[in-house]
Protein backbone atom coordinates (compact mmCIF):
# COMPACT_ATOMS: atom_id res chain seq x y z
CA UNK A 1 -10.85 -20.46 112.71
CA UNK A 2 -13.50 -20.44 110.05
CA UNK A 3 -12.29 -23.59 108.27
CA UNK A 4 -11.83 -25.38 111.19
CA UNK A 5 -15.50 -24.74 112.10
CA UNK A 6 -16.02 -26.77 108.44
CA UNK A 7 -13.99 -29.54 109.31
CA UNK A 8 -10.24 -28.78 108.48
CA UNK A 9 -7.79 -30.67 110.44
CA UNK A 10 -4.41 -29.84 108.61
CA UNK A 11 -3.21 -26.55 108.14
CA UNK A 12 0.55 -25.61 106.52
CA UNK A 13 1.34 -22.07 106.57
CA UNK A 14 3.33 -21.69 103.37
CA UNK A 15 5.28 -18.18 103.20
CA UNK A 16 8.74 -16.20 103.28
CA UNK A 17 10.54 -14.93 106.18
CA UNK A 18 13.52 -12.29 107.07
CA UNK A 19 16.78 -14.61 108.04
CA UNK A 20 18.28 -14.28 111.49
CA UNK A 21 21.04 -16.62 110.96
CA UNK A 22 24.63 -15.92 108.56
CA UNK A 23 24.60 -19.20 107.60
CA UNK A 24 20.90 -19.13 106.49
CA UNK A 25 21.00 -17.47 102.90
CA UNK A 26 18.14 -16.24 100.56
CA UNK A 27 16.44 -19.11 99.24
CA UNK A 28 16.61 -21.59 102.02
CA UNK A 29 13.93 -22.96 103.70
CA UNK A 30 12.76 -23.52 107.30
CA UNK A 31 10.51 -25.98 108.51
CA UNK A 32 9.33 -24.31 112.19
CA UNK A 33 9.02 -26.21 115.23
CA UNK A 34 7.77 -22.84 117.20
CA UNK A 35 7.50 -19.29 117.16
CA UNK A 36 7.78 -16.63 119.45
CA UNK A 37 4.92 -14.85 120.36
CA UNK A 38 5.79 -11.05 119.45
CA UNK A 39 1.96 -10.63 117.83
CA UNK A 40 -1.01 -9.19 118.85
CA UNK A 41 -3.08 -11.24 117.77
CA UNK A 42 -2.58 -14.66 119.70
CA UNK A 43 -2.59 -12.61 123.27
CA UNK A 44 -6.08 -12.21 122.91
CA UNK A 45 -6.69 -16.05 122.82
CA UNK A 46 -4.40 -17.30 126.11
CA UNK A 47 -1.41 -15.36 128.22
CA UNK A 48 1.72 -14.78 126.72
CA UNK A 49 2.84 -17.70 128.44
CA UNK A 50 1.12 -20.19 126.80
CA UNK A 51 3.31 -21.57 123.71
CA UNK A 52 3.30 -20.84 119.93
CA UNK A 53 4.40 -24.81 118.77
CA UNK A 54 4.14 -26.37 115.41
CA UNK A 55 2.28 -29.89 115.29
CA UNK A 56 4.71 -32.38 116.06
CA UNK A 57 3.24 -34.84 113.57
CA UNK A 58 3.06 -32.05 110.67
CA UNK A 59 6.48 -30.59 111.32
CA UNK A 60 8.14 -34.77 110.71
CA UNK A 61 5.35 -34.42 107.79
CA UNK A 62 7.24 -31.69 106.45
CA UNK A 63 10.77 -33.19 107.43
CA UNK A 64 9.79 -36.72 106.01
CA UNK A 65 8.92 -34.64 102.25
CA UNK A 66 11.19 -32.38 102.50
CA UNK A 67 14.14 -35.72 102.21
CA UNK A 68 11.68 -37.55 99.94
CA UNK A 69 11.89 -34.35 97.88
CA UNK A 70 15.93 -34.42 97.95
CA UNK A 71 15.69 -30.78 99.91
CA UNK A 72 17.48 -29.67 102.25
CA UNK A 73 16.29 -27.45 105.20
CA UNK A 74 16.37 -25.09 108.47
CA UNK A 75 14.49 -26.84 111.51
CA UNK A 76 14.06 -24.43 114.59
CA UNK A 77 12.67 -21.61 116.18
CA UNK A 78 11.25 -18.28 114.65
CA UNK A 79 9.99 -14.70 116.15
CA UNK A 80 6.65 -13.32 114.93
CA UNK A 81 5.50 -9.94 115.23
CA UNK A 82 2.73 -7.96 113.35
CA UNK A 83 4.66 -5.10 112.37
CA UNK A 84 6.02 -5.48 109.26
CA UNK A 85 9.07 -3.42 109.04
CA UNK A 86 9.87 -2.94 112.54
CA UNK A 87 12.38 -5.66 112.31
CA UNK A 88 13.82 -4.87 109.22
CA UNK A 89 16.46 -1.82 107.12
CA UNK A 90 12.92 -0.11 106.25
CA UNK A 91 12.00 0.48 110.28
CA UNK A 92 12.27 3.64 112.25
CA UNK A 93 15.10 3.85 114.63
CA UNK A 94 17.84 0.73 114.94
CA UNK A 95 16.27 -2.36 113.81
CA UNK A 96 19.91 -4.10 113.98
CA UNK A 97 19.93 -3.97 118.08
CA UNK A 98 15.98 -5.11 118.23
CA UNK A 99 16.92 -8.06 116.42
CA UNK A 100 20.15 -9.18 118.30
CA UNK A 101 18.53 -10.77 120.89
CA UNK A 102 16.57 -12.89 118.65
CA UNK A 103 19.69 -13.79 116.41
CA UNK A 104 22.00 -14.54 119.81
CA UNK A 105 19.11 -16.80 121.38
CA UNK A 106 19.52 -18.75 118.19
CA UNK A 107 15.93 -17.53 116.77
CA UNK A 108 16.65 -18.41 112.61
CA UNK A 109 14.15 -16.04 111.31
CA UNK A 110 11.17 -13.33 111.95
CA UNK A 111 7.90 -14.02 110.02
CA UNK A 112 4.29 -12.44 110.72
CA UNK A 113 1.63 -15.27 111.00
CA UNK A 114 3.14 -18.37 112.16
CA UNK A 115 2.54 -18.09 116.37
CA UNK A 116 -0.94 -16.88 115.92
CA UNK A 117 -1.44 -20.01 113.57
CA UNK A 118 0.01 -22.03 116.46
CA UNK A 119 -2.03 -20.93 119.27
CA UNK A 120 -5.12 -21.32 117.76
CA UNK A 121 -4.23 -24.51 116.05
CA UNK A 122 -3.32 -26.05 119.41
CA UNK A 123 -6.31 -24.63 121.28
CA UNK A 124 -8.80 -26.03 118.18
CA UNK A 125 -7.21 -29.08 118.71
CA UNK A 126 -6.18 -29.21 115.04
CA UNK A 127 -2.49 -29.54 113.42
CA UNK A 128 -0.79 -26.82 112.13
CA UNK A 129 2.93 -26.21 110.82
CA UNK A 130 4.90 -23.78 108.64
CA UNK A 131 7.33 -23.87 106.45
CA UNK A 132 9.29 -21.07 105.09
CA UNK A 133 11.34 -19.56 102.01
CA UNK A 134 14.05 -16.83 103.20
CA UNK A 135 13.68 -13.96 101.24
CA UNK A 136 16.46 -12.02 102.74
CA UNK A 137 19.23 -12.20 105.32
CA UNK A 138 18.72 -9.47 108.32
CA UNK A 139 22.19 -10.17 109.83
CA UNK A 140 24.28 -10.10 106.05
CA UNK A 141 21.88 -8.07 103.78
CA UNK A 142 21.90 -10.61 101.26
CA UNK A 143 18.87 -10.49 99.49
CA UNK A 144 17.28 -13.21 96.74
CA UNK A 145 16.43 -13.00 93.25
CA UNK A 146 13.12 -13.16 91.80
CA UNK A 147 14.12 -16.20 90.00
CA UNK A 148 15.63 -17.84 93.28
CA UNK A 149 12.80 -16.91 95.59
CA UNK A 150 10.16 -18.06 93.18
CA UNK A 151 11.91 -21.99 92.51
CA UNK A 152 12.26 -22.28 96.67
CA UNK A 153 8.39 -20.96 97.26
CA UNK A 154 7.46 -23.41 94.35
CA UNK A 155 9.79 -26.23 96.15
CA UNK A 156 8.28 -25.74 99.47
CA UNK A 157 4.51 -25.27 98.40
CA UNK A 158 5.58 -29.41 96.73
CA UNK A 159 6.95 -30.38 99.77
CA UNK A 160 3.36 -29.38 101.83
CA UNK A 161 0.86 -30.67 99.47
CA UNK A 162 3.09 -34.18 100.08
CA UNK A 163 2.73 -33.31 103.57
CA UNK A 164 -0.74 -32.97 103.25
CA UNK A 165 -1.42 -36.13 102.10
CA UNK A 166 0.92 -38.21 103.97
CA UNK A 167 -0.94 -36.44 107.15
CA UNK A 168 -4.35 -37.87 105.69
CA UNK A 169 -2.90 -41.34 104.84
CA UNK A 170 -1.15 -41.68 107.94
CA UNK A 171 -4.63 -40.59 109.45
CA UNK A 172 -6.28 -43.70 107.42
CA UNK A 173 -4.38 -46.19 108.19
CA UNK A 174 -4.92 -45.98 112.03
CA UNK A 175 -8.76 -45.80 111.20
């Protein structure tokens, strides 16, 4: 909220998520269209009802980089929640039956910030997307390397700042 009250416009949450999907391994990336609202944080600003969705304009941003950049990538729904382990191997009691639902609904990962981001970038009227690096697989256990986490985070923090500035070029050429 406090850069938007200095004039931001574009925001692109860059960060690394917990897969719900088999066929999404370590490494891969997701470009978020919306999130489900499992914080605390966004509940304070509208009802529960009220939607956590990704700028349409940022997330073809992202999609339109993302090809320029040869890379492929996940385009879908995610769950957010604010406690860290509570959907993961670290969490008290069976994490594997809290995240079912998510997985059969089709939800490809869980994150912590991206809904909140949503909400409020929707209700400042400014655009805001996400775009994520799998660190591990919650369904399969697979987990990433250093190595292989760190080239993906470094491939999708390229593929935002191009987003970025197509946003603000696209933005000058209508003025």
């Amino acid at each position: 909220e406090e850069l938007t009250n200095i004039g931001c416009k574009y925001f692109i949450r860059i960060g690394t998520c917990g897969s719900l999907s088999p066929q999404i391994n370590p490494g891969a990336i997701i470009i978020v269209t919306g999130a489900i609202r499992g914080d605390g944080a966004s509940k304070e600003y509208v009802p529960i009802e009220y939607p956590a969705v990704a700028d349409y304009r940022t997330v073809t941003a992202l999609r339109n980089r993302a090809k320029k950049e040869s890379t492929n990538y996940n385009l879908g729904i995610i769950r957010t929640h604010d406690a860290f382990y509570m959907e993961s191997p670290f969490a008290f009691g069976d994490y594997k039956k809290r995240i079912a639902i998510w997985a059969e609904a089709g939800t490809l990962a869980i994150e912590n910030e991206s809904s909140t981001l949503f909400v409020i970038g929707s209700l400042r009227k400014v655009q805001v997307g996400a775009i994520l690096v799998v660190a591990g697989n919650l369904i399969t256990g697979k987990k990433g390397t250093k190595d292989e986490l760190q080239k993906s985070i470094d491939k999708a923090i390229t593929i935002a700042a191009g987003a970025l500035v197509d946003l603000q070029e696209e933005k000058e050429e209508k003025i």
